[in-house]
Protein backbone atom coordinates (compact mmCIF):
# COMPACT_ATOMS: atom_id res chain seq x y z
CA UNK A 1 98.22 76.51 114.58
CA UNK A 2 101.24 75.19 115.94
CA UNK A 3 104.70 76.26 113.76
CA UNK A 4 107.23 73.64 114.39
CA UNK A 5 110.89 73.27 112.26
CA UNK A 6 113.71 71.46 113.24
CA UNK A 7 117.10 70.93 111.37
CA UNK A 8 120.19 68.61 112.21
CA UNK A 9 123.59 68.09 110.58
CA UNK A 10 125.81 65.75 111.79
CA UNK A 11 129.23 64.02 110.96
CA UNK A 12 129.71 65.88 107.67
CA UNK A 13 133.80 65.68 107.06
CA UNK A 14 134.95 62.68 109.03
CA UNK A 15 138.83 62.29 107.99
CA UNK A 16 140.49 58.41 109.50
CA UNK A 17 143.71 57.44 108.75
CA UNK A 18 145.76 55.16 110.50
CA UNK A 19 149.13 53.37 110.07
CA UNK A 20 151.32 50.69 111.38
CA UNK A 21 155.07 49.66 111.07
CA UNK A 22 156.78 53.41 111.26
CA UNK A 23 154.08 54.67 108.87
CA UNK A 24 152.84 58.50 108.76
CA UNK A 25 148.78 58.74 109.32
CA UNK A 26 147.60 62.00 108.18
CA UNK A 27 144.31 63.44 108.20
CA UNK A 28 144.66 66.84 106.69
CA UNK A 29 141.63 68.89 105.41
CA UNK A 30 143.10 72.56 103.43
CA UNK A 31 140.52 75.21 102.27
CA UNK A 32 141.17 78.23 100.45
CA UNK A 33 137.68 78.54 99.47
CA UNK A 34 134.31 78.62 101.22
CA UNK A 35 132.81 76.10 103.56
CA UNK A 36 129.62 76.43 105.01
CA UNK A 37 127.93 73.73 107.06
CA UNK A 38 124.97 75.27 108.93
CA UNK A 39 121.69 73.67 110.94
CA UNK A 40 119.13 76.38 110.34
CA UNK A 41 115.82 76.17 111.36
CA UNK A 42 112.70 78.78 111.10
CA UNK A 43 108.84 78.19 112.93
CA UNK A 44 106.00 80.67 112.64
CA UNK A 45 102.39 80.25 113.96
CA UNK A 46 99.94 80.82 116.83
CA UNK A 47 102.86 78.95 118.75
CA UNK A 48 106.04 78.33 117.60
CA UNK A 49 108.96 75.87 117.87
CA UNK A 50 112.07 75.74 116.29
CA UNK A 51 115.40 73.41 117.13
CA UNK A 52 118.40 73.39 115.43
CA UNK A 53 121.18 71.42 116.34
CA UNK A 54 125.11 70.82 115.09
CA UNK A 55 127.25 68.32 116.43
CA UNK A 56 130.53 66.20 115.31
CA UNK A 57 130.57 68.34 112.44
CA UNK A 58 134.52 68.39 111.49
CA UNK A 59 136.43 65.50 113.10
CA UNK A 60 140.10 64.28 112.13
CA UNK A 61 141.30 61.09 113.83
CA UNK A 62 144.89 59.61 112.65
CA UNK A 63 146.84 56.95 114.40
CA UNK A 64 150.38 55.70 113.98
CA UNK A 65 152.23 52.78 115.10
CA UNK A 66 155.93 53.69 115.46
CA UNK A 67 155.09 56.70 113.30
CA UNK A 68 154.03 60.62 113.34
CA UNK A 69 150.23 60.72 113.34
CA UNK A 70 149.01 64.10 112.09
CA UNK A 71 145.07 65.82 112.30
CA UNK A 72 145.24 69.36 110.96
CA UNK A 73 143.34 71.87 109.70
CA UNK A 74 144.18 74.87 107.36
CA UNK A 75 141.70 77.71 106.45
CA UNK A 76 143.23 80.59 104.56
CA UNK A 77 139.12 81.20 103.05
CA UNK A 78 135.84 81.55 105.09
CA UNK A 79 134.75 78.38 107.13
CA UNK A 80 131.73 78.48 109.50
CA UNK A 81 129.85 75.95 111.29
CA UNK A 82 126.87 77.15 112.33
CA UNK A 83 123.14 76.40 114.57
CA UNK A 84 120.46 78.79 113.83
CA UNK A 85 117.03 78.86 115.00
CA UNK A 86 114.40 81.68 114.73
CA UNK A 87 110.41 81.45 115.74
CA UNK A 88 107.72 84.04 115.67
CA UNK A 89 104.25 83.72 117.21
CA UNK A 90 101.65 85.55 116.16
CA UNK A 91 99.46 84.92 119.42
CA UNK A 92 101.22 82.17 122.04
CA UNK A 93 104.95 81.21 122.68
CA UNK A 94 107.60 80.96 120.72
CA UNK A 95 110.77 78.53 121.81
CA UNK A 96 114.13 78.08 119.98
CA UNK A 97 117.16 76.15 121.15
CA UNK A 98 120.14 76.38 118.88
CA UNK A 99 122.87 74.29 119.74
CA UNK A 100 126.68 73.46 118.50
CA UNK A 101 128.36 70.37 120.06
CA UNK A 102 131.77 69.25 118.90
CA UNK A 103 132.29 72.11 116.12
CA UNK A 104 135.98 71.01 115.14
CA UNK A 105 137.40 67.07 116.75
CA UNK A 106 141.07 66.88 116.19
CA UNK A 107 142.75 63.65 117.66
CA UNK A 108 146.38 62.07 117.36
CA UNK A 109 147.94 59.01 118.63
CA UNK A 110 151.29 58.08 118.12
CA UNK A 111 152.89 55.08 119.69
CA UNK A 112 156.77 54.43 120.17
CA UNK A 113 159.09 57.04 119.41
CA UNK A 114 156.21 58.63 116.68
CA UNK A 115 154.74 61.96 117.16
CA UNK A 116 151.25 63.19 117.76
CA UNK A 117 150.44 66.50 116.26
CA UNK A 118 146.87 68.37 116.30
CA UNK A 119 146.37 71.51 114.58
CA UNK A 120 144.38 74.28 113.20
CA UNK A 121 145.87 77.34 111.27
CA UNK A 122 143.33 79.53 110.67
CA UNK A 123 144.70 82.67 108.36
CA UNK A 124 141.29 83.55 106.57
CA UNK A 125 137.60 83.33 108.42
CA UNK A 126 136.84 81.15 110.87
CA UNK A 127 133.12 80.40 112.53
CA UNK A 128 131.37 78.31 115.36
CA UNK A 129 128.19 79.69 116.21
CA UNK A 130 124.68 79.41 117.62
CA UNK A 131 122.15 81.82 117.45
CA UNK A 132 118.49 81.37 118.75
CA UNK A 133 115.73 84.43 118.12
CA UNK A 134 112.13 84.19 119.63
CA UNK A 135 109.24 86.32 119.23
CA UNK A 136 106.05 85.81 120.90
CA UNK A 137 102.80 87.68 122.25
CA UNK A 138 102.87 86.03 125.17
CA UNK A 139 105.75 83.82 126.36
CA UNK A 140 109.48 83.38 124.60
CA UNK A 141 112.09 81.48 125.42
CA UNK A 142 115.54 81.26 123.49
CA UNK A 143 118.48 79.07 124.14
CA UNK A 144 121.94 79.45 122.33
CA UNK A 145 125.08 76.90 123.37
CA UNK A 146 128.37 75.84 121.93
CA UNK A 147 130.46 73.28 123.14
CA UNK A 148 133.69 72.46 122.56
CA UNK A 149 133.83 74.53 119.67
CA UNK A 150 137.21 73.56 119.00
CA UNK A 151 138.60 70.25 120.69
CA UNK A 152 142.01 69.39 120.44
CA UNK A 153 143.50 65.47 121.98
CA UNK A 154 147.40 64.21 121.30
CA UNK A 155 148.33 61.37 122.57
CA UNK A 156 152.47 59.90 122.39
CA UNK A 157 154.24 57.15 123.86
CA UNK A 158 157.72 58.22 123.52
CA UNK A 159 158.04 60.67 120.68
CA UNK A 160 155.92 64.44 121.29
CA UNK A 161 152.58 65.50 122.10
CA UNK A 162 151.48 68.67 120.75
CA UNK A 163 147.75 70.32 119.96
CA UNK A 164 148.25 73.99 118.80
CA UNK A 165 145.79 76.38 117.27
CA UNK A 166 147.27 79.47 115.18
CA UNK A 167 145.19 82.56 114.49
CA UNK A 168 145.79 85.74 112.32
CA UNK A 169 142.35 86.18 110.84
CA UNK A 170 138.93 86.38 112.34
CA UNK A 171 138.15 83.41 114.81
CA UNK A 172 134.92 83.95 115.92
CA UNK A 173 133.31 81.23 118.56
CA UNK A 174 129.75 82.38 119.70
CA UNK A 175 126.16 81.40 121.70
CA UNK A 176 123.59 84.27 121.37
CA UNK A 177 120.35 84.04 122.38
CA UNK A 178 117.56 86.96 121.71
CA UNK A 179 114.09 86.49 123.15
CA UNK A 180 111.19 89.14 123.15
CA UNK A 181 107.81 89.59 124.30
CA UNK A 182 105.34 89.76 127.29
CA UNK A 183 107.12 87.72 128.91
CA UNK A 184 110.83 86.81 127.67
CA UNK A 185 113.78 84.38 128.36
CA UNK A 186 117.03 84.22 126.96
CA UNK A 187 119.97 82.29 127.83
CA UNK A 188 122.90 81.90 126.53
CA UNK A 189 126.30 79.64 126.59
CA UNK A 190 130.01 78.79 125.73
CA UNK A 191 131.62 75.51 127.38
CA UNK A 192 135.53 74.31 126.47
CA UNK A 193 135.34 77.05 123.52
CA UNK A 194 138.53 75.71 122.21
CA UNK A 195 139.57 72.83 124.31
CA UNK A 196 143.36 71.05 123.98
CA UNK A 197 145.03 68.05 125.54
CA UNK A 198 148.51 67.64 124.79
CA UNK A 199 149.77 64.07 126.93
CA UNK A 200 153.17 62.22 126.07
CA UNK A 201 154.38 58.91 128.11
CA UNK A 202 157.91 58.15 128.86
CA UNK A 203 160.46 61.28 128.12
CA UNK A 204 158.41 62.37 125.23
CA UNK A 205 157.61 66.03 125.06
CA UNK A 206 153.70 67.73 125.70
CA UNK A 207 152.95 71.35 124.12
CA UNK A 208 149.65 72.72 124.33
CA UNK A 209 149.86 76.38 122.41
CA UNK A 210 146.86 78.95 121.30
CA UNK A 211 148.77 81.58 119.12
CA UNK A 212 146.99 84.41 118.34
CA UNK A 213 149.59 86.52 116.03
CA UNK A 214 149.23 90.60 115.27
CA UNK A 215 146.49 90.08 112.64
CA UNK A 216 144.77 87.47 114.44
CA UNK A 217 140.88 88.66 116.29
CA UNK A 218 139.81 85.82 118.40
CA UNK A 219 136.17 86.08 119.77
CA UNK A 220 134.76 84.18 122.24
């Protein structure tokens, strides 16, 4: 008979903080340890389906009113966020979709002369990935996609704007799709990996930065 699994995580470390009259909003997550937030599903049958599906996993919001507003992120241990999806048929088609929307959120908004800083300093292992398998007799199909893996908004009015993301570990964002049998289809994709938007009003100062230092691997 028909094999169907599905398997959905959303919204799992939502960080707000907000302040008003010159005070500092921070949202600030640290890990030196491990972290794993994964949507893993497996199907097997005559036909199979599987579907697993990530989205709005990590997101950091902090706003300030005359103040600094801050959203970072430090990993100096092993982080992943992950979509995995794997079906076998034993005589019909087999169809996965694996899918990763929104891996890591960051946004900052700082009014006045406050600044807006988004970050992520990632020294140890960092993750976003999709993978989709499919196995069939007859017909498979497989379909892996990450967006905005990492996405990265600052916002000032007359203070700074700045969204930087610092690598010198592994910082691995990937979509892969396998698919085998009679007939096979595999498809696979990567949109606004690691996306940043650095915008300050007035005479305030914008800085968008990816720094990958000698250590640092960044796959994509």
């Amino acid at each position: 008979g028909l094999g169907h699994a599905g398997a959905y995580v959303s919204d799992v470390l939502i960080l707000y903080a907000s302040a008003t009259g010159g005070g500092y909003a921070t949202a600030e997550i640290v890990n030196g340890g491990v972290i794993s937030i994964a949507a893993s599903a497996s199907a097997s049958g005559s036909a199979a389906r599987a579907t697993a599906y990530a989205s709005d996993v990590i997101d950091q919001s902090a706003e300030a009113d005359e103040g600094n507003a801050t959203a970072s992120l430090t990993n100096t241990g092993e982080l992943s966020i992950t979509a995995n999806g794997y079906a076998t048929s034993t005589r019909n088609y087999a169809s996965v979709i694996a899918m990763v929307d929104n891996g890591i959120d960051q946004d900052a908004d700082a009014t006045g002369e406050g600044v807006a800083l988004v970050s992520v300093d990632n020294s140890g292992t960092l993750t976003i990935g999709a993978t989709a398998t499919a196995h069939a007799e007859t017909f498979a199909f497989a379909y892996a996609s990450v967006n905005d893996g990492i996405s990265q908004t600052a916002e000032a009015d007359q203070g700074g704007a700045f969204a930087q993301v610092t690598n010198s570990g592994p910082l691995d964002i990937t979509a892969i799709a396998n698919a085998s049998g009679n007939s096979a289809q595999a498809y696979a994709s990567i949109e606004d990996g690691i996306f940043q938007d650095a915008d300050a009003e007035s005479y305030g100062t914008a800085s968008a930065q990816l720094i990958n230092l000698a250590d640092g691997v960044l796959t994509v």
